[in-house]
C-alpha atoms as a PDB file:
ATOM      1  CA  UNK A   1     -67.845  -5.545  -7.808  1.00  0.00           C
ATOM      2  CA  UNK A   2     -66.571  -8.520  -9.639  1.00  0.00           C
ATOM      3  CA  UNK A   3     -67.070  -8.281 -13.664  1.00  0.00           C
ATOM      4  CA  UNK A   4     -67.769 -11.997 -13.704  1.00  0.00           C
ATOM      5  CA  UNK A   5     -68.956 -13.936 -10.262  1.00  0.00           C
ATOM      6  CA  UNK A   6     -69.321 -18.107 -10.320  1.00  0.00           C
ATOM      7  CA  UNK A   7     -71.251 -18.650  -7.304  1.00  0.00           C
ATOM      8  CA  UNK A   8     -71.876 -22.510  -6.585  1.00  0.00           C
ATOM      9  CA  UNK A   9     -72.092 -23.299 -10.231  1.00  0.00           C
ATOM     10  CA  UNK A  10     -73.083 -26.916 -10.721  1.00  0.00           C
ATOM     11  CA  UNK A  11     -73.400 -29.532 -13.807  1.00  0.00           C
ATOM     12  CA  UNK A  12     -73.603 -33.341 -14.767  1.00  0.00           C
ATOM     13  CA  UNK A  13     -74.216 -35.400 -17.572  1.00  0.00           C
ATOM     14  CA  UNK A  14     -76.288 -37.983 -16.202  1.00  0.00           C
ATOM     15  CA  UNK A  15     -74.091 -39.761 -12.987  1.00  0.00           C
ATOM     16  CA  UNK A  16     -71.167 -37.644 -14.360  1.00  0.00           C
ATOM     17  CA  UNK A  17     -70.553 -34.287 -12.169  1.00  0.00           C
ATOM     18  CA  UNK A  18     -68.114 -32.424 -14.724  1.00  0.00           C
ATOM     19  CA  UNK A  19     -68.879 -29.146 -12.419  1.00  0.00           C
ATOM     20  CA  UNK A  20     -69.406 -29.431  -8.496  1.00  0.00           C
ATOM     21  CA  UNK A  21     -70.587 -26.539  -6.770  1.00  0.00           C
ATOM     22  CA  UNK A  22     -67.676 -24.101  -8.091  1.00  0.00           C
ATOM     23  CA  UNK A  23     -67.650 -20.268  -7.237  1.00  0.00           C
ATOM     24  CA  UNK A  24     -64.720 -17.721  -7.942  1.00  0.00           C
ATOM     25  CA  UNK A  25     -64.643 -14.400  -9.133  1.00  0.00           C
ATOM     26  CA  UNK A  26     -62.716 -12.372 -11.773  1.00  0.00           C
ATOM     27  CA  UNK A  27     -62.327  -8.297 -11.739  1.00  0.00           C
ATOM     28  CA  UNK A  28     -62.167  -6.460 -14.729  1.00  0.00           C
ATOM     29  CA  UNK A  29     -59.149  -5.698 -16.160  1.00  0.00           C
ATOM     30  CA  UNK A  30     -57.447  -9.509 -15.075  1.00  0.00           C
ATOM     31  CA  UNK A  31     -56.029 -12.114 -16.735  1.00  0.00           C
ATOM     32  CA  UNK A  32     -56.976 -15.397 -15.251  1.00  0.00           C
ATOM     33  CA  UNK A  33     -55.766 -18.514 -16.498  1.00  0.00           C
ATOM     34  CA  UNK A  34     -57.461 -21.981 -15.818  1.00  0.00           C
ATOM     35  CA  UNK A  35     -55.955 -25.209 -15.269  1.00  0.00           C
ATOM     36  CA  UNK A  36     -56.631 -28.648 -14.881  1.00  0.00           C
ATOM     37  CA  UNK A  37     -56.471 -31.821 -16.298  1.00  0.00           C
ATOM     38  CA  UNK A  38     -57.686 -33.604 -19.359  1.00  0.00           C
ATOM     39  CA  UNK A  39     -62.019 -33.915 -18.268  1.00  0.00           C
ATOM     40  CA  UNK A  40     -61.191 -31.848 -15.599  1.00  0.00           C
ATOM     41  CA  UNK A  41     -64.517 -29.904 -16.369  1.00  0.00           C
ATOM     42  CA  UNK A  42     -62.595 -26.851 -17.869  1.00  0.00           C
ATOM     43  CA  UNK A  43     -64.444 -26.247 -21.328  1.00  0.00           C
ATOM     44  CA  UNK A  44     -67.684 -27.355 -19.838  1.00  0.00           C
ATOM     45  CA  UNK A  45     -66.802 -24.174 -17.604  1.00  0.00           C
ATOM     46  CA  UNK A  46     -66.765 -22.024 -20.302  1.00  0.00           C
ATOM     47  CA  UNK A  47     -69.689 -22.915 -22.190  1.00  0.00           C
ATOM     48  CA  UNK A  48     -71.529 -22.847 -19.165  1.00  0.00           C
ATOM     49  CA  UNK A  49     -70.225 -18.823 -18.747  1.00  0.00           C
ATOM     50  CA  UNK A  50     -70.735 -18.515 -22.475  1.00  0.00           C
ATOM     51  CA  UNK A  51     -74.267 -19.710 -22.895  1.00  0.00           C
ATOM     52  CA  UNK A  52     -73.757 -22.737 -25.074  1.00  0.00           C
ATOM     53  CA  UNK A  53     -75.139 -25.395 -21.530  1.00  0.00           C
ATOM     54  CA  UNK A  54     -77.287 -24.331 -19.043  1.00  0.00           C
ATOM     55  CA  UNK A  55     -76.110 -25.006 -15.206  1.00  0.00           C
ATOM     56  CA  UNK A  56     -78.223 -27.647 -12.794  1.00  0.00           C
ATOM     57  CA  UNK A  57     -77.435 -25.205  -9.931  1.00  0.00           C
ATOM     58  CA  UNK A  58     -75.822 -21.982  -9.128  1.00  0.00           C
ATOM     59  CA  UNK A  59     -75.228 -18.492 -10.572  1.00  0.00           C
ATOM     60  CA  UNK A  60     -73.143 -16.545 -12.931  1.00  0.00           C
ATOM     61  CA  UNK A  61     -73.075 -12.939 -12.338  1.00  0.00           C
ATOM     62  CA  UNK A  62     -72.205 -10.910 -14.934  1.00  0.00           C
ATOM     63  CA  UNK A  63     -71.590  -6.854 -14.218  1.00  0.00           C
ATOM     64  CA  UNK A  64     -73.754  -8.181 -11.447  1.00  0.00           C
ATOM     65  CA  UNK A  65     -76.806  -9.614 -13.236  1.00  0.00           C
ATOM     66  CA  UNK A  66     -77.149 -12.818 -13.142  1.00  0.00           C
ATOM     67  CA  UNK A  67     -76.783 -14.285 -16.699  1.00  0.00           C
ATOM     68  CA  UNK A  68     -77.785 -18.024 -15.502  1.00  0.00           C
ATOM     69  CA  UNK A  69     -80.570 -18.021 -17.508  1.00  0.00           C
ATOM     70  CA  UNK A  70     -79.888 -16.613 -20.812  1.00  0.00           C
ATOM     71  CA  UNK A  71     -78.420 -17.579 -24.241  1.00  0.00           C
ATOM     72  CA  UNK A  72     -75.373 -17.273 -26.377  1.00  0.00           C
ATOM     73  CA  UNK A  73     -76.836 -14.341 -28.524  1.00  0.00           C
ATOM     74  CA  UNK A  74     -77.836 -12.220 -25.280  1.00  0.00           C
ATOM     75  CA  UNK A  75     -74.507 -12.700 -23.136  1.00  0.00           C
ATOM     76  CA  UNK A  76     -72.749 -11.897 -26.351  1.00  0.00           C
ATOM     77  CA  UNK A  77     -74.766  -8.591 -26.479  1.00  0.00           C
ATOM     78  CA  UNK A  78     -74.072  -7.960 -23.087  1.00  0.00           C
ATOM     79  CA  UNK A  79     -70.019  -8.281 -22.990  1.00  0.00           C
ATOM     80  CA  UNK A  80     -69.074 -12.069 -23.285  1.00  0.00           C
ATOM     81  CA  UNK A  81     -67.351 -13.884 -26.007  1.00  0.00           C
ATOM     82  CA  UNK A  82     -65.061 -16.770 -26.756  1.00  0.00           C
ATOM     83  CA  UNK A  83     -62.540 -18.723 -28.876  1.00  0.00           C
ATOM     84  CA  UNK A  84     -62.777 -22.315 -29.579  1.00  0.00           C
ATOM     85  CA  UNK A  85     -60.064 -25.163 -29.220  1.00  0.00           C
ATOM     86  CA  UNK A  86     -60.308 -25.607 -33.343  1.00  0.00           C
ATOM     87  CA  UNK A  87     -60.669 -22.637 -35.515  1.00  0.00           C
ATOM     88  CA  UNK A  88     -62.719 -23.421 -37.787  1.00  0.00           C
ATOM     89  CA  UNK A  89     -63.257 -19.913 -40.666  1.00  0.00           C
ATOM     90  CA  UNK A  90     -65.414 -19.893 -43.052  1.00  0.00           C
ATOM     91  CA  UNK A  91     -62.524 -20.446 -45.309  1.00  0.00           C
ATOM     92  CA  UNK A  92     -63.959 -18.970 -48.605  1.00  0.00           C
ATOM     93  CA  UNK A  93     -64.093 -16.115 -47.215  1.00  0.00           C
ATOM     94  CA  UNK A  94     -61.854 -13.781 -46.826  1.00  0.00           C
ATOM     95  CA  UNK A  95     -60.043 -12.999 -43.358  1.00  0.00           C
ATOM     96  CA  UNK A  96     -61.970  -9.586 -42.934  1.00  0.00           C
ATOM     97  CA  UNK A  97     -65.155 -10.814 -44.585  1.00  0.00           C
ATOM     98  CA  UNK A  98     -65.244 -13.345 -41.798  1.00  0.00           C
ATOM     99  CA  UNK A  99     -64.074 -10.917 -38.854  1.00  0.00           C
ATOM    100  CA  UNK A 100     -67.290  -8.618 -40.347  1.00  0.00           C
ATOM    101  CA  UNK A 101     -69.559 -11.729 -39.083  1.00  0.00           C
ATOM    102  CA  UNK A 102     -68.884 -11.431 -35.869  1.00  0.00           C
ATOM    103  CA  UNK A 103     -68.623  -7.258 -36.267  1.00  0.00           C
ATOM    104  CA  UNK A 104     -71.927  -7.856 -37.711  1.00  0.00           C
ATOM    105  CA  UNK A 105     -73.589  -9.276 -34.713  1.00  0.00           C
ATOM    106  CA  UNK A 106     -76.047  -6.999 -33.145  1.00  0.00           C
ATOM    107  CA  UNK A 107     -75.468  -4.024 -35.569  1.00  0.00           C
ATOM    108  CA  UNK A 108     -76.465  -2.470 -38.936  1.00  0.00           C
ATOM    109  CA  UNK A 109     -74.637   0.322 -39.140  1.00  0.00           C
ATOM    110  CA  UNK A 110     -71.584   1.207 -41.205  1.00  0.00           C
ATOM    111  CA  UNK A 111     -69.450   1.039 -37.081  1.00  0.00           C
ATOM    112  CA  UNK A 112     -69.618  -2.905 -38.099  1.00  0.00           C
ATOM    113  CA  UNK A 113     -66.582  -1.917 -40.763  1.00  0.00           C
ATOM    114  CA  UNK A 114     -64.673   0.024 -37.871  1.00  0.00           C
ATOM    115  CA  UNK A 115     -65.056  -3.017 -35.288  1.00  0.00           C
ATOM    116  CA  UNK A 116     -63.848  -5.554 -38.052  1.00  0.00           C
ATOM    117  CA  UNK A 117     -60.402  -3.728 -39.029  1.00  0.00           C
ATOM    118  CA  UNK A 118     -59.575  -3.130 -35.114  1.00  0.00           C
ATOM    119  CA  UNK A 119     -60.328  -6.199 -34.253  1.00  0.00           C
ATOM    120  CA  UNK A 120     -57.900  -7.662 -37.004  1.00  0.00           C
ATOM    121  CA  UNK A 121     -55.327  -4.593 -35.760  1.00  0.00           C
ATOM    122  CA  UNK A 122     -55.075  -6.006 -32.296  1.00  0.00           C
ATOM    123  CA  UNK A 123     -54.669  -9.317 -33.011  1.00  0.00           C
ATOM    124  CA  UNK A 124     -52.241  -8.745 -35.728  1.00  0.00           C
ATOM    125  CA  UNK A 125     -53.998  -9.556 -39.116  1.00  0.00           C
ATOM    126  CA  UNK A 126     -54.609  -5.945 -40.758  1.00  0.00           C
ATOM    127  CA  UNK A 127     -51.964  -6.857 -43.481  1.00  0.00           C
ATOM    128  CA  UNK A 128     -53.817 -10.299 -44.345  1.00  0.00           C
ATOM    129  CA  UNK A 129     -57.417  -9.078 -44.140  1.00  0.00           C
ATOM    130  CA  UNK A 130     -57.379  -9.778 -48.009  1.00  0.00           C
ATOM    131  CA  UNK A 131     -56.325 -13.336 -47.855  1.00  0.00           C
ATOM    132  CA  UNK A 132     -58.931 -16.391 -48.061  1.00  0.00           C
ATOM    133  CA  UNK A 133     -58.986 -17.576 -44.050  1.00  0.00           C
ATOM    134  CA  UNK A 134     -58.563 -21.326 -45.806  1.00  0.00           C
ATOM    135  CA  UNK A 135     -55.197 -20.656 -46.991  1.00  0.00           C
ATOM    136  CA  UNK A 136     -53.804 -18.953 -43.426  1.00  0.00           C
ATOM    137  CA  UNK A 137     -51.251 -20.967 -41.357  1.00  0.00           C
ATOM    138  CA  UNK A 138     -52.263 -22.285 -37.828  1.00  0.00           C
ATOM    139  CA  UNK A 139     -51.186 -19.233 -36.011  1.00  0.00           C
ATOM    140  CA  UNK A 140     -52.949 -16.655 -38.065  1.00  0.00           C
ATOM    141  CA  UNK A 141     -56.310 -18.901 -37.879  1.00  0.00           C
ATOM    142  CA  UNK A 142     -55.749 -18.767 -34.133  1.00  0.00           C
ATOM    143  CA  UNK A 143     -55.387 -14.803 -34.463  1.00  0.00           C
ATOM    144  CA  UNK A 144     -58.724 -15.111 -36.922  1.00  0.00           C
ATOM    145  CA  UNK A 145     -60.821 -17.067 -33.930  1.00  0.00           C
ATOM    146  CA  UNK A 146     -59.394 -14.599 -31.694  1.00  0.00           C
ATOM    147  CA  UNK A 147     -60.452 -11.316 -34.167  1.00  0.00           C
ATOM    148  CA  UNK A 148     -63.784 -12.768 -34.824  1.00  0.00           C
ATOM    149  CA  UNK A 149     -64.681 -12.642 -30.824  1.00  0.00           C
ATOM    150  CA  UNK A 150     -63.119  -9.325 -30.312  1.00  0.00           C
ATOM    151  CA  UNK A 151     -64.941  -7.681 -33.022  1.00  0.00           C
ATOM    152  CA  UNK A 152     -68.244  -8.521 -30.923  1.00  0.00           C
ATOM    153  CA  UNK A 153     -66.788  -5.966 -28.658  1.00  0.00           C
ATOM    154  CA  UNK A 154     -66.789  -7.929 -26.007  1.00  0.00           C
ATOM    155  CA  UNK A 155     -65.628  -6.804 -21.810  1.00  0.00           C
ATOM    156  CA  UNK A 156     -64.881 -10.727 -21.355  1.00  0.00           C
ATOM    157  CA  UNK A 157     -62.968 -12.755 -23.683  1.00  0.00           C
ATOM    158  CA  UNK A 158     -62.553 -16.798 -23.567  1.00  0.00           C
ATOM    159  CA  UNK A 159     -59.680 -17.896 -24.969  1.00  0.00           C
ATOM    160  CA  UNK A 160     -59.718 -22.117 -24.728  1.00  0.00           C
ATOM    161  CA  UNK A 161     -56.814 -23.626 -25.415  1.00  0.00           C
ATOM    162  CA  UNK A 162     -55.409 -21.190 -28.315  1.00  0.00           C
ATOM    163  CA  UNK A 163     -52.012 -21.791 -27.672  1.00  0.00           C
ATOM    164  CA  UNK A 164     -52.614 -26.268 -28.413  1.00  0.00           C
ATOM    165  CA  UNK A 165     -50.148 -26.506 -31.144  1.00  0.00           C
ATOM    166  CA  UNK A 166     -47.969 -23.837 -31.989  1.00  0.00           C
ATOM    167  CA  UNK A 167     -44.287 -24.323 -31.912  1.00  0.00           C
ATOM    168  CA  UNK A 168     -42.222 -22.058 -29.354  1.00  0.00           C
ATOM    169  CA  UNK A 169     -41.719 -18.591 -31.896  1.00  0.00           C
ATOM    170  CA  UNK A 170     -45.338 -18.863 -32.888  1.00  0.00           C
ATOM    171  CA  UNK A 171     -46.730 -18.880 -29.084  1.00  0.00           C
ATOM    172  CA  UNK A 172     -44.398 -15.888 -28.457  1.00  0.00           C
ATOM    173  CA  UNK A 173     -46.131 -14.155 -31.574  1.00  0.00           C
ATOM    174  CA  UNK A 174     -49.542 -15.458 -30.006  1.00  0.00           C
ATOM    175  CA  UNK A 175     -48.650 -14.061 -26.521  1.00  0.00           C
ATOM    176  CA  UNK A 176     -47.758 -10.527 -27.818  1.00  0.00           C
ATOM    177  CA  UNK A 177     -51.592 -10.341 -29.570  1.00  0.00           C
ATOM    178  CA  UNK A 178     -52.865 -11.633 -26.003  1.00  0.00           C
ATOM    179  CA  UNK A 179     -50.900  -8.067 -24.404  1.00  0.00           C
ATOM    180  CA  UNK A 180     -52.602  -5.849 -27.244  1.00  0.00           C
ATOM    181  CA  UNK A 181     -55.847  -7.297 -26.289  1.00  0.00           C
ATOM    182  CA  UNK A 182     -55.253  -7.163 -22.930  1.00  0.00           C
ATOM    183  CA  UNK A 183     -54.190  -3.519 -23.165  1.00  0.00           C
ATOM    184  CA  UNK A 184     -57.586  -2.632 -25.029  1.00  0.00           C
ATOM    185  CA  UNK A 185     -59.048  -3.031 -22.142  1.00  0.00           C
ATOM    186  CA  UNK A 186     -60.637  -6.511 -22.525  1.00  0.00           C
ATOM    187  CA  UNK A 187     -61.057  -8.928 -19.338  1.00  0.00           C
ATOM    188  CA  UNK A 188     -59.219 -12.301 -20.386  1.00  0.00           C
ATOM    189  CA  UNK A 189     -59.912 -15.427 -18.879  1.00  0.00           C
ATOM    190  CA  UNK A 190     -57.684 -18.690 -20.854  1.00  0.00           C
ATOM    191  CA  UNK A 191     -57.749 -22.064 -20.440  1.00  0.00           C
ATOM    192  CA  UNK A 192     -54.321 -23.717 -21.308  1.00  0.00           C
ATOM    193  CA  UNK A 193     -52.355 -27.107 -21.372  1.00  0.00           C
ATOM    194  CA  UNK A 194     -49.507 -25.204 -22.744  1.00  0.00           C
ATOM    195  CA  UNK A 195     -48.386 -24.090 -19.274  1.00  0.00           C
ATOM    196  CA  UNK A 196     -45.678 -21.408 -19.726  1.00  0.00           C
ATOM    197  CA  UNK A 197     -47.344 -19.576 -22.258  1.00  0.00           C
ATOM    198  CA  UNK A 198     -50.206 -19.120 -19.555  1.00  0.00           C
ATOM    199  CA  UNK A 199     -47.622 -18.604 -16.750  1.00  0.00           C
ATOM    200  CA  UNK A 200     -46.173 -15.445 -18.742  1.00  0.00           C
ATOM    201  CA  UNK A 201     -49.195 -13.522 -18.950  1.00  0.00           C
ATOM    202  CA  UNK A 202     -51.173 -14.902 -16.480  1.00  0.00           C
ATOM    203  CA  UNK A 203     -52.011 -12.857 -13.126  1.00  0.00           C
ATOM    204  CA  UNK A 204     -54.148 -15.468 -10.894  1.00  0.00           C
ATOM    205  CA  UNK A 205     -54.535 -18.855 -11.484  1.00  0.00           C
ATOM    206  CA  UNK A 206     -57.587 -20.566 -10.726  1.00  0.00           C
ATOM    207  CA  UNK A 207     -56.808 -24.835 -10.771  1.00  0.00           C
ATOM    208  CA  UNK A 208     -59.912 -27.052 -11.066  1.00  0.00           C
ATOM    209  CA  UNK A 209     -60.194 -30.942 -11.339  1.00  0.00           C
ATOM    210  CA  UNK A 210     -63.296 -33.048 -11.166  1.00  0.00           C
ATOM    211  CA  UNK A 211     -65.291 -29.986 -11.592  1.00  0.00           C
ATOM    212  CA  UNK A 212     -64.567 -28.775  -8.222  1.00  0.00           C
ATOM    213  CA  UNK A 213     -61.843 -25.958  -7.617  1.00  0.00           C
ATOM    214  CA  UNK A 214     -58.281 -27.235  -6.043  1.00  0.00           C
ATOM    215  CA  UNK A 215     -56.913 -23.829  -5.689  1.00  0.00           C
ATOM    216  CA  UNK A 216     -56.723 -19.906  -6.502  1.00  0.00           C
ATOM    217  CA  UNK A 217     -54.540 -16.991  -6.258  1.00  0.00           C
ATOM    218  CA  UNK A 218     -50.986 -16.079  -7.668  1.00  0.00           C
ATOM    219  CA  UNK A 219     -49.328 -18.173 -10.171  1.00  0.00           C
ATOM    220  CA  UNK A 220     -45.930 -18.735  -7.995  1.00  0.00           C
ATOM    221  CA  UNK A 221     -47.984 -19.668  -4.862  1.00  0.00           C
ATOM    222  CA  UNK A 222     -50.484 -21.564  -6.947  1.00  0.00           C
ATOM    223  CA  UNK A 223     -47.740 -23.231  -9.052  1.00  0.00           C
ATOM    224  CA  UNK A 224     -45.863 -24.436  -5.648  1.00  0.00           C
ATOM    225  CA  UNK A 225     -48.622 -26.255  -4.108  1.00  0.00           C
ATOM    226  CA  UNK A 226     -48.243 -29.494  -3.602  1.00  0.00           C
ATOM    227  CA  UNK A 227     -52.315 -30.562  -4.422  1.00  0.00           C
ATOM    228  CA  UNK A 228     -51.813 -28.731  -7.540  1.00  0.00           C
ATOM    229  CA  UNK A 229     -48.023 -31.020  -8.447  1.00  0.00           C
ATOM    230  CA  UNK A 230     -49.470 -34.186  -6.871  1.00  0.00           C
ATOM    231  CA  UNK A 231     -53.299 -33.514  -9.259  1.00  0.00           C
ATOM    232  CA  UNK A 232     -52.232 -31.759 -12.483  1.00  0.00           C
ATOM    233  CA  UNK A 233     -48.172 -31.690 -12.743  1.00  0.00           C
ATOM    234  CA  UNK A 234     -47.397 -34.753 -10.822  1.00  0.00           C
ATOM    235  CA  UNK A 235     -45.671 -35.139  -7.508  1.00  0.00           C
ATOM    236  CA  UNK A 236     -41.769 -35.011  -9.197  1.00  0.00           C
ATOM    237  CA  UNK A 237     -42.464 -31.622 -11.467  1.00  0.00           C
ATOM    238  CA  UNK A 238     -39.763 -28.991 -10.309  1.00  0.00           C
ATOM    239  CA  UNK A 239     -41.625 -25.420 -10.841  1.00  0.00           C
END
């Protein structure tokens, strides 16, 4: 059984269909890595899958239950969390202060302490948890956004867009927190523009556009395609 299941997933905004009818699966344990064009429909995706829009049509199966019809707070309970495009900390507080938020979530107990600082171990910020998350570079806010959703505990982790920005050396410090979380045992699906980042972790590709999926399966045979070159890459792109 499938840890997450689309299953004819549909949305617009008015005449505009940003999802049409889309349905894939992802297993646990995968890395699955999104791609598409600018308003291809790819962060409407995940906050349809994360709660934050309801779907016109379709399901979303999570652990086999179909999540379609609840909110944020409950599919965070049950497993699912995300990262956003812009981290945005609460940046008087400190970095474990605001990894304890999201450890916080759901709990009362003194485990919220143990969640925060493993959280901030995987992705590589145990040595700053002291510093104010306003004064942390680009990279370590990205590892923040990424320690605030893992200390939720989560089974299925969003990442959108988290490499955007981040010179060469820092995505390579970015990618190595992506293994450790990986390795935890957490289910990663990423949306990404910054292509070989995605490519080096990455182990399907599923390639959407207009809402409506173009292809799926492994990232050589997905990456040779000639829909995917002529719709996202262009029809010249050696890969």
């Amino acid at each position: 059984m499938a840890l997450l299941s689309i299953k004819g997933l549909s949305k617009r905004f008015g005449a505009l269909v940003v999802t049409d009818n889309l349905s894939f699966d992802v297993s646990e344990g995968e890395i699955v890595g999104i791609l598409g064009p600018n308003g291809a429909g790819k962060t409407t995706l995940f906050n349809l899958i994360a709660g934050t829009i309801r779907s016109d049509a379709g399901e979303i199966l999570f652990n086999g239950a179909n999540v379609a019809g609840t909110g944020v707070a409950e599919r965070c309970r049950l497993g699912i969390s995300r990262s956003f495009q812009v981290p945005h900390p609460f940046t008087g507080m400190s970095v474990f202060e605001n990894v304890l938020v999201g450890a916080t979530f759901g709990r009362s107990g003194d485990d919220r302490f143990e969640y925060a600082f493993r959280a901030l171990d995987i992705a590589g910020l145990k040595q700053k948890a002291n510093l104010l998350a306003g004064s942390l570079p680009l990279l370590d806010r990205k590892r923040l956004e990424m320690a605030r959703a893992l200390a939720t505990e989560p089974r299925l982790l969003l990442l959108d867009e988290i490499a955007g920005g981040l010179t060469e050396r820092e995505c390579h410090e970015l990618l190595s927190a992506i293994r450790d979380v990986h390795s935890a045992g957490v289910t990663i699906v990423w949306i990404e523009h910054v292509v070989h980042a995605l490519l080096s972790v990455a182990e399907r590709l599923v390639v959407v556009n207009f809402g409506r999926l173009i292809a799926d399966g492994k990232p050589d045979d997905v990456m040779k395609s000639r829909e995917v070159k002529s719709i996202y890459l262009g029809e010249d792109v050696n890969v």
